[in-house]
C-alpha atoms as a PDB file:
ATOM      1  CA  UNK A   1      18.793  -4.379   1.153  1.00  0.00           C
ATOM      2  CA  UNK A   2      19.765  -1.438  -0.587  1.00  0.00           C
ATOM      3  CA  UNK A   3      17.334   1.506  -0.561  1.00  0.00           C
ATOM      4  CA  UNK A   4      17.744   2.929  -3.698  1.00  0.00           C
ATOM      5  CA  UNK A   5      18.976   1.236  -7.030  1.00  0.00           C
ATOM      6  CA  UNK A   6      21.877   2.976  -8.820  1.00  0.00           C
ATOM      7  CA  UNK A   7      21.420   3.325 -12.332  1.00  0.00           C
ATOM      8  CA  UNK A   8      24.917   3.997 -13.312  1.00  0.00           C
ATOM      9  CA  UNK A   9      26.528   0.276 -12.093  1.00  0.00           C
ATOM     10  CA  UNK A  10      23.171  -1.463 -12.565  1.00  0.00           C
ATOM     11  CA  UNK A  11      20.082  -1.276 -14.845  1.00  0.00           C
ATOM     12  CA  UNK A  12      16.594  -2.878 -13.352  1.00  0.00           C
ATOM     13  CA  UNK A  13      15.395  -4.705 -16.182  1.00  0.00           C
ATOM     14  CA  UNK A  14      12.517  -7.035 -17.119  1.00  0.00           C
ATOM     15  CA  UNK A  15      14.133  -9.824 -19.254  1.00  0.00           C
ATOM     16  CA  UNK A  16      16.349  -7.580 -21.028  1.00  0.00           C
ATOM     17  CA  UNK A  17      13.815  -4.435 -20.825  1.00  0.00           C
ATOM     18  CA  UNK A  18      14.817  -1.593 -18.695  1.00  0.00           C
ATOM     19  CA  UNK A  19      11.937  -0.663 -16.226  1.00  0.00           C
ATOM     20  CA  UNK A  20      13.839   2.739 -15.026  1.00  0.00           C
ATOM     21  CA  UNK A  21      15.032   5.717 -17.001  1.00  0.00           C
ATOM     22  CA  UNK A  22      18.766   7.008 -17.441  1.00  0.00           C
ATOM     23  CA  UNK A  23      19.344   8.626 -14.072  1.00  0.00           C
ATOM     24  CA  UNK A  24      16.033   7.698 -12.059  1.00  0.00           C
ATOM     25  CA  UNK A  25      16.041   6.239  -8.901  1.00  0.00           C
ATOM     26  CA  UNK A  26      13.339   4.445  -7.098  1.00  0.00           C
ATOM     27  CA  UNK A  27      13.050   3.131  -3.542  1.00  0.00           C
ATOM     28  CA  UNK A  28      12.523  -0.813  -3.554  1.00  0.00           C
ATOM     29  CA  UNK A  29       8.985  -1.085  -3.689  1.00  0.00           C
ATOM     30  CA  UNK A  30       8.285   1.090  -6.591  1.00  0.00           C
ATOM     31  CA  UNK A  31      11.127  -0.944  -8.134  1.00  0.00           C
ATOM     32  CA  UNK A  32       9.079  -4.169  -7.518  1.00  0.00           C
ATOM     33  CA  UNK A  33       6.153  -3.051  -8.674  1.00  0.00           C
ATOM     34  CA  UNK A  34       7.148  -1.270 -12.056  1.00  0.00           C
ATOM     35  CA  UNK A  35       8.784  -4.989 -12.227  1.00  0.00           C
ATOM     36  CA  UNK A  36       5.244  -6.641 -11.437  1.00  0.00           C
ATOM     37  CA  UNK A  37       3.935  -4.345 -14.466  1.00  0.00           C
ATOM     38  CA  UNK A  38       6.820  -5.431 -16.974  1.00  0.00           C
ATOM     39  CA  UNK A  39       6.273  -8.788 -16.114  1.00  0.00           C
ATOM     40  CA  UNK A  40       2.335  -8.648 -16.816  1.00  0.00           C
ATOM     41  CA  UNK A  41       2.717  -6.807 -19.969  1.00  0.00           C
ATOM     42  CA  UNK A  42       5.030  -9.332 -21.596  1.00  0.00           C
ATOM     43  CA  UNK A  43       2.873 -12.391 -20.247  1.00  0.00           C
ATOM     44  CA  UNK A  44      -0.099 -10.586 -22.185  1.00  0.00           C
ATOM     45  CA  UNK A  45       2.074 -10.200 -25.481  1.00  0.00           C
ATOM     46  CA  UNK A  46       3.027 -13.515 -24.975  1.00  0.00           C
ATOM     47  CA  UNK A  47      -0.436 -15.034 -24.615  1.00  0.00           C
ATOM     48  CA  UNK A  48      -1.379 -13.286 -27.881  1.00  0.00           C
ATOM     49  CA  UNK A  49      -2.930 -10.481 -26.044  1.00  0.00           C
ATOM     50  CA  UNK A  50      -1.254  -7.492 -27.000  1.00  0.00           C
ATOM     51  CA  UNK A  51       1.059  -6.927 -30.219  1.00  0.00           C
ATOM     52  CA  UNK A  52       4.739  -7.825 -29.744  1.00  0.00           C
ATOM     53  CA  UNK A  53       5.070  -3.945 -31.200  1.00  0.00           C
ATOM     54  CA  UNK A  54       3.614  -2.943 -27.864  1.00  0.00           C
ATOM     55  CA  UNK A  55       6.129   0.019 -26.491  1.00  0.00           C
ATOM     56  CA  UNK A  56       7.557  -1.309 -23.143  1.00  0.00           C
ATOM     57  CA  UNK A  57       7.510   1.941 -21.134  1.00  0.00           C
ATOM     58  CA  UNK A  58      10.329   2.774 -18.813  1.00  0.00           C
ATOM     59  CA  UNK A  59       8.593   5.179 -16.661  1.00  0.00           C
ATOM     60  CA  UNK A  60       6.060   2.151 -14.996  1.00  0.00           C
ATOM     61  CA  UNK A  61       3.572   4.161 -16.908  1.00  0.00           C
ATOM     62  CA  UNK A  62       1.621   1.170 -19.444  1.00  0.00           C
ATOM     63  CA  UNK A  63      -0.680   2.478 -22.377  1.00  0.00           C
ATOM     64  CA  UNK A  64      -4.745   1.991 -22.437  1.00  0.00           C
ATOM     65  CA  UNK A  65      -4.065  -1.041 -24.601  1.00  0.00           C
ATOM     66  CA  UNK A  66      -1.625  -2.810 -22.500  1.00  0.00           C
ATOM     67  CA  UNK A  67      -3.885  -1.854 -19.629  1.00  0.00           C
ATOM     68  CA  UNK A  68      -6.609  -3.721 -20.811  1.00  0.00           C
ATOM     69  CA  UNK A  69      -4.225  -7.013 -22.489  1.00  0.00           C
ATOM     70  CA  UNK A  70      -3.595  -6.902 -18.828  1.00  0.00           C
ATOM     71  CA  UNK A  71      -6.900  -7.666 -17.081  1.00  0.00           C
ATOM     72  CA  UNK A  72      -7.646 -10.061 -19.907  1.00  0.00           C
ATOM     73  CA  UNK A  73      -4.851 -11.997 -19.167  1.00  0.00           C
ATOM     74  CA  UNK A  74      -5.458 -12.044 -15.012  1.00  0.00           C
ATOM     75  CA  UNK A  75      -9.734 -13.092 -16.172  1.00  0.00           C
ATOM     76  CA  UNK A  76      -7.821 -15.855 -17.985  1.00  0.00           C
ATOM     77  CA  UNK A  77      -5.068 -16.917 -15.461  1.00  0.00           C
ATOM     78  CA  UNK A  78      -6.060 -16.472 -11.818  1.00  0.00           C
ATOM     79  CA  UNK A  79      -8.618 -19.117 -10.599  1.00  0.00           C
ATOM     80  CA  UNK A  80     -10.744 -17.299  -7.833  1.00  0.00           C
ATOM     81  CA  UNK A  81     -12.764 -19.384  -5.729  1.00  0.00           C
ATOM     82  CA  UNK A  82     -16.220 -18.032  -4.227  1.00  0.00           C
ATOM     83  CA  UNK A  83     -16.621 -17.878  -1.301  1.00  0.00           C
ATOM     84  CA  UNK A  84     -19.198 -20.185   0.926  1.00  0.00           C
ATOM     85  CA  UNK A  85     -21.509 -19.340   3.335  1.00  0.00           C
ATOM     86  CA  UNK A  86     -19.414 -20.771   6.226  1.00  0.00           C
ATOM     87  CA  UNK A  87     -16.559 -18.709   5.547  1.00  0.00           C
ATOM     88  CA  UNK A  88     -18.175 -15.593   5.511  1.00  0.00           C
ATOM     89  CA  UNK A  89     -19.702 -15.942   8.875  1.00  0.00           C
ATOM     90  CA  UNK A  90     -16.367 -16.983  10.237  1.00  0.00           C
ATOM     91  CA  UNK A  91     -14.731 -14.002   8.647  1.00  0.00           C
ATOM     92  CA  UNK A  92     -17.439 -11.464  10.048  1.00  0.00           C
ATOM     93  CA  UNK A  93     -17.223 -12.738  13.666  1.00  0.00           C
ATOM     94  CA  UNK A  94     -13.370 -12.560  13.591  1.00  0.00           C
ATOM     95  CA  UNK A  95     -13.006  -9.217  11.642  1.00  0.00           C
ATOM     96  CA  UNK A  96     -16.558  -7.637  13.121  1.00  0.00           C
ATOM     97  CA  UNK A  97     -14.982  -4.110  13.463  1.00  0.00           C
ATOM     98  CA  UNK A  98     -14.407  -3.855  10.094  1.00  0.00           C
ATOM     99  CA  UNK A  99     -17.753  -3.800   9.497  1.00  0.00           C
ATOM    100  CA  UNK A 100     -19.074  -1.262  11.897  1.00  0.00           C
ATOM    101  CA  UNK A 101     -21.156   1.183  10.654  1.00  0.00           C
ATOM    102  CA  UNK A 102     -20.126   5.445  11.652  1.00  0.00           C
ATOM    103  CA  UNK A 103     -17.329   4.571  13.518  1.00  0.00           C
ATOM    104  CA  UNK A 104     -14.668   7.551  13.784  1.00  0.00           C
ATOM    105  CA  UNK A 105     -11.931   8.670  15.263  1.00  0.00           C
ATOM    106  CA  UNK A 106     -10.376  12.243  16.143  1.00  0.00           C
ATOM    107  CA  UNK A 107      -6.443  12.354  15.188  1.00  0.00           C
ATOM    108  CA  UNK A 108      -3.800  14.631  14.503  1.00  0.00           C
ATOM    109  CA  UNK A 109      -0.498  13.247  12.310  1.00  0.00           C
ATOM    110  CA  UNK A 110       3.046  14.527  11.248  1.00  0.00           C
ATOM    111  CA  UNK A 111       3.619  13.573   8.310  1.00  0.00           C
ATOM    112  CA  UNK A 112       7.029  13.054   6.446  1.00  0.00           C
ATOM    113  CA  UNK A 113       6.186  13.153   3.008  1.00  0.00           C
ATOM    114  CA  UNK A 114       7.903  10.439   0.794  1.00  0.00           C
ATOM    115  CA  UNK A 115       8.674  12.457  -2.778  1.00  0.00           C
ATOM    116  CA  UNK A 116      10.609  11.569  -5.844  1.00  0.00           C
ATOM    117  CA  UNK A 117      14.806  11.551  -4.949  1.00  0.00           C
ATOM    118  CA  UNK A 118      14.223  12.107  -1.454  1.00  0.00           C
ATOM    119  CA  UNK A 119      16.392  10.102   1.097  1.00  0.00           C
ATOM    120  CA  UNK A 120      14.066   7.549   2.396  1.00  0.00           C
ATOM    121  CA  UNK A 121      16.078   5.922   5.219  1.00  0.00           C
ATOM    122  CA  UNK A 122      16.851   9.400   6.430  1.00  0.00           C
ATOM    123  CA  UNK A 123      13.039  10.337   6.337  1.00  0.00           C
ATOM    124  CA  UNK A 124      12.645   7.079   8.191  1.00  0.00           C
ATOM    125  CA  UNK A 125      14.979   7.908  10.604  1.00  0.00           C
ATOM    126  CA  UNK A 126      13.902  11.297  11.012  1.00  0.00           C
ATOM    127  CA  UNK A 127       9.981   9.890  11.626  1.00  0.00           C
ATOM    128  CA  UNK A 128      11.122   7.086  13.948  1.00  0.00           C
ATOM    129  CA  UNK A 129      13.126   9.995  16.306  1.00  0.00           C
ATOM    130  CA  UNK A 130      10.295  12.130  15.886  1.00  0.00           C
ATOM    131  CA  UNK A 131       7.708   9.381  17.275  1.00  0.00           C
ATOM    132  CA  UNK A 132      10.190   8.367  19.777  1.00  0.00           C
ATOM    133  CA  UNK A 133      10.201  11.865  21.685  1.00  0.00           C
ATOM    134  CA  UNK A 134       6.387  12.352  21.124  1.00  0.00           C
ATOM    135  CA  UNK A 135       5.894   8.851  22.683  1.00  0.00           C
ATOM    136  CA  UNK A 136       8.078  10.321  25.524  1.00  0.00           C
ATOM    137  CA  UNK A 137       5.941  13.500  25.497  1.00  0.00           C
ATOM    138  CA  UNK A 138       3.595  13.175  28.621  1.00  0.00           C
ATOM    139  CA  UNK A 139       2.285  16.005  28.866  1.00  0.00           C
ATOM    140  CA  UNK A 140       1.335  16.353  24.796  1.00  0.00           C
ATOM    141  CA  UNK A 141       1.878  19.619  24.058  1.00  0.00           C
ATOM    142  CA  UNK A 142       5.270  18.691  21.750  1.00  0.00           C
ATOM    143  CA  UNK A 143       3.052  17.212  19.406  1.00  0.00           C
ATOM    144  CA  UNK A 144       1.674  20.533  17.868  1.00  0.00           C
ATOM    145  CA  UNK A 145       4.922  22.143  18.088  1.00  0.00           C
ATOM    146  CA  UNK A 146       6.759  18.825  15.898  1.00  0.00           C
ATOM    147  CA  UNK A 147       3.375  19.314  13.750  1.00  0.00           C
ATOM    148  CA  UNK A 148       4.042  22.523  12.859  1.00  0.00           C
ATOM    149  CA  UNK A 149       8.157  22.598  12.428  1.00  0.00           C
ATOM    150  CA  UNK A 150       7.977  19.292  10.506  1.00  0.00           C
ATOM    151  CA  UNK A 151       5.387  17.646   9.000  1.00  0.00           C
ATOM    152  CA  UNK A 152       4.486  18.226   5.095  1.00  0.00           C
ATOM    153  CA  UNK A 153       0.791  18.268   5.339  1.00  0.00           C
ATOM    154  CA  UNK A 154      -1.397  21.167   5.539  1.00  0.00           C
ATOM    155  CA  UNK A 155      -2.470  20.048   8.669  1.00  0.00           C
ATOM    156  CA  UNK A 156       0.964  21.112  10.338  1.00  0.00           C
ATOM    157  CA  UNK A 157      -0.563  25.015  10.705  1.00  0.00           C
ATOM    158  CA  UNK A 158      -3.004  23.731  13.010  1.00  0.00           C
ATOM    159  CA  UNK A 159      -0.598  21.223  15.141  1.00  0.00           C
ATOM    160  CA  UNK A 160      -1.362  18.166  12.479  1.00  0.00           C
ATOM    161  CA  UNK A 161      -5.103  18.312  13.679  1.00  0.00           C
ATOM    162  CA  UNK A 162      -7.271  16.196  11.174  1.00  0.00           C
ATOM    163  CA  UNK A 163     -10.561  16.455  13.298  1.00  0.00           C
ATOM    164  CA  UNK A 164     -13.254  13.784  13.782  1.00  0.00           C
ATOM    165  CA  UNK A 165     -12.223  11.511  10.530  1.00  0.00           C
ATOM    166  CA  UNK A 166     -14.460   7.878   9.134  1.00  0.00           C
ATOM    167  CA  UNK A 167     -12.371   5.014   6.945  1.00  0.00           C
ATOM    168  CA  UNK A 168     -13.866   6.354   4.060  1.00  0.00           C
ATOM    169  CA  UNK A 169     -12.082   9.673   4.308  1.00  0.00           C
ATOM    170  CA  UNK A 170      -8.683   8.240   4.466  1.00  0.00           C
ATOM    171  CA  UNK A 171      -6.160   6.514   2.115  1.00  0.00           C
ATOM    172  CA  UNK A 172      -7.359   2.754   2.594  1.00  0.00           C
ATOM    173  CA  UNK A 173      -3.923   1.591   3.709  1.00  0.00           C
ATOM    174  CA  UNK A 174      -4.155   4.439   6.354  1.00  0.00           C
ATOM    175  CA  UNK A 175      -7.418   3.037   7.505  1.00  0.00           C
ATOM    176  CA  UNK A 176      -6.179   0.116   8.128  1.00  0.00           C
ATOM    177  CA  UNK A 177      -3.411   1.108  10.608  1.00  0.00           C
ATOM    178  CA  UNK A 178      -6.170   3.600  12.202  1.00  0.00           C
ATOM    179  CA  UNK A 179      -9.442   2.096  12.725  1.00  0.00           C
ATOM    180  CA  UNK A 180     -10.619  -1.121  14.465  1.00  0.00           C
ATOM    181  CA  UNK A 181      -8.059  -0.865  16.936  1.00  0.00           C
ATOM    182  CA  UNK A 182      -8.495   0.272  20.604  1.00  0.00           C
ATOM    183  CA  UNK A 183      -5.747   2.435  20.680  1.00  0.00           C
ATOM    184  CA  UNK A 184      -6.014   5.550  21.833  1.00  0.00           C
ATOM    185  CA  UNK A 185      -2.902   8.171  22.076  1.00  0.00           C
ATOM    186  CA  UNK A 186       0.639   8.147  20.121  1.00  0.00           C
ATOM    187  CA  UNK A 187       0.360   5.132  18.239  1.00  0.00           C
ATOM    188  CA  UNK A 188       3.640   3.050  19.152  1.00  0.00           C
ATOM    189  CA  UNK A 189       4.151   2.701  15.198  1.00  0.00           C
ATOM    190  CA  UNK A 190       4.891   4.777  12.441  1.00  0.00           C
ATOM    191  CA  UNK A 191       1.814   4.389   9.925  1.00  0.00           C
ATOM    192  CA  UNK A 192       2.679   3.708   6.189  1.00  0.00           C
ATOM    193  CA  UNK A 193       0.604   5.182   3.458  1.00  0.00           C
ATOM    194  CA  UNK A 194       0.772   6.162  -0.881  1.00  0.00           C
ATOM    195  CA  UNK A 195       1.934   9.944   1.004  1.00  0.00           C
ATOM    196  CA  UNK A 196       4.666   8.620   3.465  1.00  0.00           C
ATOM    197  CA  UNK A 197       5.322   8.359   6.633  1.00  0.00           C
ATOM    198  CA  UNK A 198       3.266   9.701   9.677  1.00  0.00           C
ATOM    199  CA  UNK A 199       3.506   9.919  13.304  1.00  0.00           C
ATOM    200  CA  UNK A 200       0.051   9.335  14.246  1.00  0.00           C
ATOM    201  CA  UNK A 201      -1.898  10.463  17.970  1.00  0.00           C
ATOM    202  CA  UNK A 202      -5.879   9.483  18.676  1.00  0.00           C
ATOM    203  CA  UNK A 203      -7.313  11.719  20.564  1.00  0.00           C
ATOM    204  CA  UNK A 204     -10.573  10.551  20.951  1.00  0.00           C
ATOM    205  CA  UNK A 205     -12.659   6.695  19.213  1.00  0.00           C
ATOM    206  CA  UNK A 206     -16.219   6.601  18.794  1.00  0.00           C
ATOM    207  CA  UNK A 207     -16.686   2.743  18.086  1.00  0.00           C
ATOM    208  CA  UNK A 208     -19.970   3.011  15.935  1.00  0.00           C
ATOM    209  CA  UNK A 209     -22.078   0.064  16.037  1.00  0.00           C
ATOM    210  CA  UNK A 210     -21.649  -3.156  14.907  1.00  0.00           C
ATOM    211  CA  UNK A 211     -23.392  -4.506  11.719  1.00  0.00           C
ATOM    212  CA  UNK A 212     -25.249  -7.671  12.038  1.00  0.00           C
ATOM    213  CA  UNK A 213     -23.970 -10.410   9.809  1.00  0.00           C
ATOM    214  CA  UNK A 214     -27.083 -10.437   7.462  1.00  0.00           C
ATOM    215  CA  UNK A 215     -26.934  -6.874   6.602  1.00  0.00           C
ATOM    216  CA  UNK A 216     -23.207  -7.090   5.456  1.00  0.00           C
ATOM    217  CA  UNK A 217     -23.178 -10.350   3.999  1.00  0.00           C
ATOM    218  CA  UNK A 218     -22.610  -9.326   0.222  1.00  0.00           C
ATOM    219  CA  UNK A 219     -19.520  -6.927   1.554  1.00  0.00           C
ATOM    220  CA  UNK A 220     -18.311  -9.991   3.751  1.00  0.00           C
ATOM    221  CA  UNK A 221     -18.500 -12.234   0.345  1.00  0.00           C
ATOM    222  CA  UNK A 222     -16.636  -9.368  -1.765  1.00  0.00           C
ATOM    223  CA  UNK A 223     -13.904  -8.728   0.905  1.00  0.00           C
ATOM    224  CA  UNK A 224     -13.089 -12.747   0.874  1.00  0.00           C
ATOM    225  CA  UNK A 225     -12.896 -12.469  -3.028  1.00  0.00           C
ATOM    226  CA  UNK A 226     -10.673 -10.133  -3.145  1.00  0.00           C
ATOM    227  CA  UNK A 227      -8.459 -11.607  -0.469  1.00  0.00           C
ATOM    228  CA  UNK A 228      -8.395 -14.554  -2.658  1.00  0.00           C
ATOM    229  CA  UNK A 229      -7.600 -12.693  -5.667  1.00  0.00           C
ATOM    230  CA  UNK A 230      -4.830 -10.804  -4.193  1.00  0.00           C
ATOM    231  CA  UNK A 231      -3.544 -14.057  -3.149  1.00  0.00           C
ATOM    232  CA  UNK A 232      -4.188 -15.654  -6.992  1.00  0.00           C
ATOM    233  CA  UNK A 233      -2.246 -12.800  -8.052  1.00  0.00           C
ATOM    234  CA  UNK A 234       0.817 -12.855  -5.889  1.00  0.00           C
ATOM    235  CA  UNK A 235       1.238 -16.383  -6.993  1.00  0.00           C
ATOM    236  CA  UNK A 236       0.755 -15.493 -10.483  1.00  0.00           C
ATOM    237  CA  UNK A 237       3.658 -13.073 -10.145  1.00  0.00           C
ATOM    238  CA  UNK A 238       6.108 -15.281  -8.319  1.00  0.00           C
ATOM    239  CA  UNK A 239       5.539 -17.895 -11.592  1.00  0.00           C
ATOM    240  CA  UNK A 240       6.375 -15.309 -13.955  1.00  0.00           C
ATOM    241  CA  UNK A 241       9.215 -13.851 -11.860  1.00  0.00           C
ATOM    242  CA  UNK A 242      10.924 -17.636 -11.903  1.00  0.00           C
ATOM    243  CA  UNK A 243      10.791 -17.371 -15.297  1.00  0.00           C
ATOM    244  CA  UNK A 244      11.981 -14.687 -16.373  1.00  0.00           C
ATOM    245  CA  UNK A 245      15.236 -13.207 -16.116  1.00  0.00           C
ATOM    246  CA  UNK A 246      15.372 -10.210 -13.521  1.00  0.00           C
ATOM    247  CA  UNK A 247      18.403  -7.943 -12.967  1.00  0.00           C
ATOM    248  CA  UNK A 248      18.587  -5.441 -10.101  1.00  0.00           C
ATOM    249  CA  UNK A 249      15.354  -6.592  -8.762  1.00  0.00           C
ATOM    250  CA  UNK A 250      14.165  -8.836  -6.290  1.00  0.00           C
ATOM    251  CA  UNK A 251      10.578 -10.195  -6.152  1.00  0.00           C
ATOM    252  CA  UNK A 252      10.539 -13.263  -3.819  1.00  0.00           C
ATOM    253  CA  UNK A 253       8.609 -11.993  -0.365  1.00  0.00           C
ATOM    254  CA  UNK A 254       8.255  -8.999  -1.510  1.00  0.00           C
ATOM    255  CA  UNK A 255       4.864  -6.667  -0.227  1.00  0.00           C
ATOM    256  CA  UNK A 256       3.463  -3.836  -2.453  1.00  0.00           C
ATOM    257  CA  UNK A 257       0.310  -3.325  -3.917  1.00  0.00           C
ATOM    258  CA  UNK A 258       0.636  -5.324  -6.805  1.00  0.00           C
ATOM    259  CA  UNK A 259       2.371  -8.940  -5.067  1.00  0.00           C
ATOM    260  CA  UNK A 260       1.341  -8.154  -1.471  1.00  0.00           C
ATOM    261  CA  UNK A 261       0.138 -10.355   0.587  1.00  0.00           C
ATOM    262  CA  UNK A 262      -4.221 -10.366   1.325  1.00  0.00           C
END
C-alpha cells in the first residue's frame, strides 16, 4: 500500500469532492479518516440534516454546523444495544486490569515524532532499528544515550525518562499498549500513538489493586457501549463507503479512529 497519496497523478475524493488540498500529502490513515468525515457530512445533507450549500472542506477540518448534522445523523442511524447484566460481569472478569484502581508504571520512551510531510516509512524504519539495538542492549545504558541523540520529546534531555506515570496521564491509545500488561523492560513493540512512534522501556509496575465488580459496574456498562458503538459505526461507514464513489482511497479493513475496530 502506498504510504503517501500523490496529488499530482491522483486526487482523493469523496464522490467527486476532493478531501486533500493542491499539493498536500497525507499518510493513509489520515487519508481514511478525512474520507470517513466526507462521507458523514454528505449522508447528513442527504438526510435533510445540513443544507446542500454546506462548504465541503478540503482540509478534514468540518464547520460547527456540519459537526452537529453529524451526531444527529449517527443518534438517528446507529442502533446501540445496552448492555445486560451478564455481559458486564463477563467483561470485568476477563478485562479486570483495566479496572484497577492507582496502578502505575515508571518508563522512559524515544520518541519519533510523526509531523506533517515527514517520511513515515523512513521514521518507521528508523524506530524499528532503534528498538532493535536497545532490545539488544543488555546492559541498558544505550537507552539514554538513543534518548537523547534521537527522540523528539522533551524527555530526550533526561534519557526519555517519564517518571512514575497512571493511564490517565497518557494519550489513551498509549495506555493501552502500556498498562495491564506484565511486561517489564524494552517492550518487544514499537507503541503507536496521535504523537508517533516510540520505543518504549518499563522500568518498574506497581499493579494497584483490583476493583471489585460492584464498584465499577456503571464504567463496565459504559465501556461495553461504547465498544458497541464503535462497532455500529464502523459498519455505518463501510455502507456508505459501498455507496459512494471513492477515488484514491481505500476504506474496506481499514483501522483509525473513526472506522476502527472496538
Amino acid at each position: 500500500m502506498t504510504t503517501f497519496n500523490d496529488c499530482t497523478a491522483i486526487v482523493p475524493s469523496v464522490n467527486g469532492r476532493a478531501i486533500v488540498r493542491s499539493g498536500e500529502a497525507l499518510d493513509d490513515a489520515a487519508l481514511r479518516q478525512r474520507a470517513c468525515t466526507e462521507l458523514l457530512r454528505q449522508a447528513a445533507v442527504a438526510e435533510g440534516l445540513l443544507p446542500v450549500d454546506d462548504a465541503a472542506p478540503d482540509d478534514g477540518v468540518i464547520g460547527q454546523p456540519a459537526s452537529e448534522a453529524i451526531e444527529r445523523l449517527l443518534e438517528l442511524r446507529l442502533q446501540v444495544p445496552e448492555p445486560d447484566e451478564a455481559a458486564c460481569r463477563r467483561h470485568h472478569a476477563g478485562h479486570q486490569a483495566a479496572y484497577r484502581r492507582g496502578e502505575r508504571v515508571r518508563l522512559r520512551h524515544v520518541l519519533f515524532a510523526v509531523t506533517p510531510g515527514v517520511d513515515v516509512a523512513g521514521l518507521r524504519q528508523r524506530a524499528e532499528q532503534t528498538l532493535l539495538e536497545l532490545r539488544c542492549d543488555a546492559s541498558g545504558a544505550l537507552f539514554a544515550e538513543r534518548a537523547a541523540a534521537l527522540s523528539n520529546c522533551p524527555s530526550g534531555a533526561d534519557g526519555g525518562a517519564l517518571g512514575w506515570l497512571q493511564p490517565g496521564d497518557c494519550a489513551p491509545e498509549f495506555a493501552r499498549e502500556v498498562f495491564g500488561q506484565p511486561e517489564v523492560g524494552v517492550l518487544p513493540r514499537l507503541v503507536h500513538s496521535r504523537f508517533g512512534l516510540h520505543v518504549v522501556e518499563v522500568l518498574e509496575r506497581d499493579p494497584g489493586q483490583d476493583l471489585p465488580y460492584e464498584e465499577v459496574r456503571d464504567a463496565v456498562r459504559l465501556s461495553l457501549r461504547q465498544r458497541s458503538w464503535a462497532v455500529a459505526l464502523r459498519q455505518y461507514l463501510l455502507l456508505l463507503a459501498g455507496q459512494a464513489t471513492l477515488v484514491g482511497i481505500s476504506i474496506e479493513g481499514s483501522d483509525t479512529p473513526l472506522i476502527g475496530a472496538a
